[in-house]
C-alpha atoms as a PDB file:
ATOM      1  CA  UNK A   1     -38.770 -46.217  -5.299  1.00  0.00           C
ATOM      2  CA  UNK A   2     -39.438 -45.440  -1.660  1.00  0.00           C
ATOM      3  CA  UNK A   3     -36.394 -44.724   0.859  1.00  0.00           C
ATOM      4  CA  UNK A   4     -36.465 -48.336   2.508  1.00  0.00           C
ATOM      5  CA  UNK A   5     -34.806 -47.374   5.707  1.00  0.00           C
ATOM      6  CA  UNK A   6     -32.647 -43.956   6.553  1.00  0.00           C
ATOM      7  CA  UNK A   7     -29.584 -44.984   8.849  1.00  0.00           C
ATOM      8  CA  UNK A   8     -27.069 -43.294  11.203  1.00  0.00           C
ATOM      9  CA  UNK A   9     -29.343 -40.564  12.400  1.00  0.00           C
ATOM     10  CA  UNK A  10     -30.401 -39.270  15.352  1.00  0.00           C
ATOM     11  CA  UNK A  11     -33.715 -38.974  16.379  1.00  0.00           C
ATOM     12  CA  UNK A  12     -36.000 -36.802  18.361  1.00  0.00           C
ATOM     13  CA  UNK A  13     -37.990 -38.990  21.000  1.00  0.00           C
ATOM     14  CA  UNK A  14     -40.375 -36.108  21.156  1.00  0.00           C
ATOM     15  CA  UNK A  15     -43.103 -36.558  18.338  1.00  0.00           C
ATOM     16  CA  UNK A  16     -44.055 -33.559  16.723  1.00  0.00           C
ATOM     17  CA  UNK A  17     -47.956 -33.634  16.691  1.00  0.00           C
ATOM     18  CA  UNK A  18     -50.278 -31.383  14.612  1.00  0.00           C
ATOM     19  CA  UNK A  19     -53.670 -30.777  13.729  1.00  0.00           C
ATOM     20  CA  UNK A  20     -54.944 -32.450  16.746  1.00  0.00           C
ATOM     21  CA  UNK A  21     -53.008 -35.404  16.092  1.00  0.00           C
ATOM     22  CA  UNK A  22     -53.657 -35.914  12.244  1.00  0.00           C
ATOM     23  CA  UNK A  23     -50.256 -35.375  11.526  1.00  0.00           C
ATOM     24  CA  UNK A  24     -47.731 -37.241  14.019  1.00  0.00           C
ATOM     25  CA  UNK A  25     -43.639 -37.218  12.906  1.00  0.00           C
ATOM     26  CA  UNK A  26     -40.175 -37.789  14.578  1.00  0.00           C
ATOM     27  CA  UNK A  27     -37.555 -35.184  13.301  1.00  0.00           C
ATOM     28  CA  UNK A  28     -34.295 -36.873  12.349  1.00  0.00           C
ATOM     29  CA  UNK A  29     -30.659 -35.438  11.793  1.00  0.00           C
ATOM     30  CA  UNK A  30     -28.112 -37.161   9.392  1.00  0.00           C
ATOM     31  CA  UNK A  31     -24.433 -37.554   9.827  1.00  0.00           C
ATOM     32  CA  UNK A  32     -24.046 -34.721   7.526  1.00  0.00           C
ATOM     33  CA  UNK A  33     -26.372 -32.047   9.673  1.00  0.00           C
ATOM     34  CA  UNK A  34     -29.504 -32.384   7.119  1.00  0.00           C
ATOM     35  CA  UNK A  35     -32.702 -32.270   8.646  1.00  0.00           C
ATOM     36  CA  UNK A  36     -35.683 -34.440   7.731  1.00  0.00           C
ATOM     37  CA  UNK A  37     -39.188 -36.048   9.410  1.00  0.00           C
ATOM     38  CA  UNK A  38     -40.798 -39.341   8.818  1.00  0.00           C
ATOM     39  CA  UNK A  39     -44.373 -39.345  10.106  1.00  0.00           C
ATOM     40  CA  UNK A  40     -47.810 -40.156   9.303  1.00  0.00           C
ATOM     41  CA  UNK A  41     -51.146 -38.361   8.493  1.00  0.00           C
ATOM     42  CA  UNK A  42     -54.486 -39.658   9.214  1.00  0.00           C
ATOM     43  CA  UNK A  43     -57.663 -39.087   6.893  1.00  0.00           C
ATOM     44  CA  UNK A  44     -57.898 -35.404   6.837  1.00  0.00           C
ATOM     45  CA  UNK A  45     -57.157 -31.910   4.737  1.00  0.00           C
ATOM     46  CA  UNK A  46     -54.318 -30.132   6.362  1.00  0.00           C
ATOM     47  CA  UNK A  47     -52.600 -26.715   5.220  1.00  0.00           C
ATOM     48  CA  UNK A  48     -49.365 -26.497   6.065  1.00  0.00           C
ATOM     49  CA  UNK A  49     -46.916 -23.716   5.893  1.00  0.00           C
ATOM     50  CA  UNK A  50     -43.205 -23.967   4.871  1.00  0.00           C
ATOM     51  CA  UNK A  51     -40.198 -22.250   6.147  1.00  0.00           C
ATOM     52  CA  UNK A  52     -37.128 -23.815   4.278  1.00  0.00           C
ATOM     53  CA  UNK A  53     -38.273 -25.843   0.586  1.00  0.00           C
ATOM     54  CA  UNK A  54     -39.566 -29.354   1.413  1.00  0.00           C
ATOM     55  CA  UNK A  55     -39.415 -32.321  -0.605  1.00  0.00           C
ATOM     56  CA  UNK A  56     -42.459 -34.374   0.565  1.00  0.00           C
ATOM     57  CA  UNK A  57     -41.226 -38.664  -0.430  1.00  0.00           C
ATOM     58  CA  UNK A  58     -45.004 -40.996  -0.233  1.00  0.00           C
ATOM     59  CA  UNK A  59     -43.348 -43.942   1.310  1.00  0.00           C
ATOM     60  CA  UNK A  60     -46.890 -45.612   1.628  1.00  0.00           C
ATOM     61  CA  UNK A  61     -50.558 -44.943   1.174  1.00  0.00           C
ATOM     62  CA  UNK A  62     -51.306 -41.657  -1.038  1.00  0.00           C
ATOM     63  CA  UNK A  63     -51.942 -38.177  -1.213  1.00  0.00           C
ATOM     64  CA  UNK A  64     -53.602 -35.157  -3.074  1.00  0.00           C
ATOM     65  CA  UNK A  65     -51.874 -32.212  -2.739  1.00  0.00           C
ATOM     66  CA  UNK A  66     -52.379 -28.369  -3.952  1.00  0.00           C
ATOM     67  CA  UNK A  67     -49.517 -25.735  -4.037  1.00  0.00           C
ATOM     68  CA  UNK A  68     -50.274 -22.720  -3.014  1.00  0.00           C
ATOM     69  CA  UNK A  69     -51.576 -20.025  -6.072  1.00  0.00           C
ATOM     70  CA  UNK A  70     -52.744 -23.604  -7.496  1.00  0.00           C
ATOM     71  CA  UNK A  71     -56.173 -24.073  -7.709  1.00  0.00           C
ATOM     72  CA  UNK A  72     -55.072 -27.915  -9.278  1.00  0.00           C
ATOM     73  CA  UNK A  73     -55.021 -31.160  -7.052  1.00  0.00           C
ATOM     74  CA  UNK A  74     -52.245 -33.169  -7.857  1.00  0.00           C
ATOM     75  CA  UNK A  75     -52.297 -36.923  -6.677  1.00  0.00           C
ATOM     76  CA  UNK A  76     -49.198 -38.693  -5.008  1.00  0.00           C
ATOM     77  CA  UNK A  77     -48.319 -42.088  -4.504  1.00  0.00           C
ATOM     78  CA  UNK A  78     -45.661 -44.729  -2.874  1.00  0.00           C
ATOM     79  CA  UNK A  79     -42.626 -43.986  -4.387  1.00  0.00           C
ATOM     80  CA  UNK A  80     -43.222 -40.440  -5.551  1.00  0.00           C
ATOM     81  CA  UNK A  81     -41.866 -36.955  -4.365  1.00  0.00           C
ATOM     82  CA  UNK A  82     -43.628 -33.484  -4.826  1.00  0.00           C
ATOM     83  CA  UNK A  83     -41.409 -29.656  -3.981  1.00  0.00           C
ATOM     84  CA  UNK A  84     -42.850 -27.156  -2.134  1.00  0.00           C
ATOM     85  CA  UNK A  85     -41.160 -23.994  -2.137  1.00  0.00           C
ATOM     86  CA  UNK A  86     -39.832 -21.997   0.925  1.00  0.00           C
ATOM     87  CA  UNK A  87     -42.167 -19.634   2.607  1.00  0.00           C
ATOM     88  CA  UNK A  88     -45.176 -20.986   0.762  1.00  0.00           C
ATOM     89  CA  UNK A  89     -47.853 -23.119   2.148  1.00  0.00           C
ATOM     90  CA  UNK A  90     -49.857 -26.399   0.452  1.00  0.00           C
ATOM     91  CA  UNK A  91     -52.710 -28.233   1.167  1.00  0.00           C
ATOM     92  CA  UNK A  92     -53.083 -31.524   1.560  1.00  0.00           C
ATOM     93  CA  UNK A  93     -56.005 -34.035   1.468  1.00  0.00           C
ATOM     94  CA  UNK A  94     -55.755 -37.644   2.599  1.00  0.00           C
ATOM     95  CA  UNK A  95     -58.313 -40.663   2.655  1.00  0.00           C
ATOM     96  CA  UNK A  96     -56.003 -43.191   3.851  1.00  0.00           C
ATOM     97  CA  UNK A  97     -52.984 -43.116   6.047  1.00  0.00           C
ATOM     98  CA  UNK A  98     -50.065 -41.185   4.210  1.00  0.00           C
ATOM     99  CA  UNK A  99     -46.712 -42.184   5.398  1.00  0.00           C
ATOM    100  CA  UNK A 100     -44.158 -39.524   4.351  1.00  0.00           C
ATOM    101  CA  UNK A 101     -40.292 -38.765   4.564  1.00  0.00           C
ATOM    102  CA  UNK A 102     -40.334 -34.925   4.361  1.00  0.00           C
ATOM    103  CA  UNK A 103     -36.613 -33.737   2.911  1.00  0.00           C
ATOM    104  CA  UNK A 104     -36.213 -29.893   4.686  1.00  0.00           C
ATOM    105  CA  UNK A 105     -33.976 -27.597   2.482  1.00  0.00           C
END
């Protein structure tokens, strides 16, 4: 099940905006201090790198994603999570808008 709605935070107005604007997200702060982004990415493949461990939550649309040392391509869906460890980077490959919650920590 998909994280309907997130409430109480705060939220950056700024949008954070990579890869030429195939990745746009809003970074949000809970009550508690715990960081997190909601965004979007458009048709693409994207590499990201990680700082902190990410949780990445499909909220809508779907994803293919490879870890890094993996030569697999794993497919994600609404309602599904995948890890990525800290200090690691993934790939990602979209065909359709990907709507994600991305859990930092």
């Amino acid at each position: 099940m998909t994280t309907p709605s997130i409430d109480g935070v705060s939220v950056k107005t700024q949008a954070n905006v990579y890869f030429e604007g195939k990745c746009v997200s809003h970074s949000l702060t809970l009550p508690d201090g715990t960081q997190l982004s909601v965004g979007v990415i458009l048709p693409a493949t994207l590499t990201f790198n990680t700082g902190a461990p990410e949780i990445m939550e499909c909220v809508a649309g779907s994803c293919e994603y490879k870890l890094d040392g993996s030569h697999e391509w794993v497919k994600s869906v609404a309602g599904e999570k995948f890890s990525i460890p800290g200090h690691s980077k993934f790939e990602i490959r979209v065909t359709e808008p990907y709507h994600y919650i991305c859990h930092f920590g």
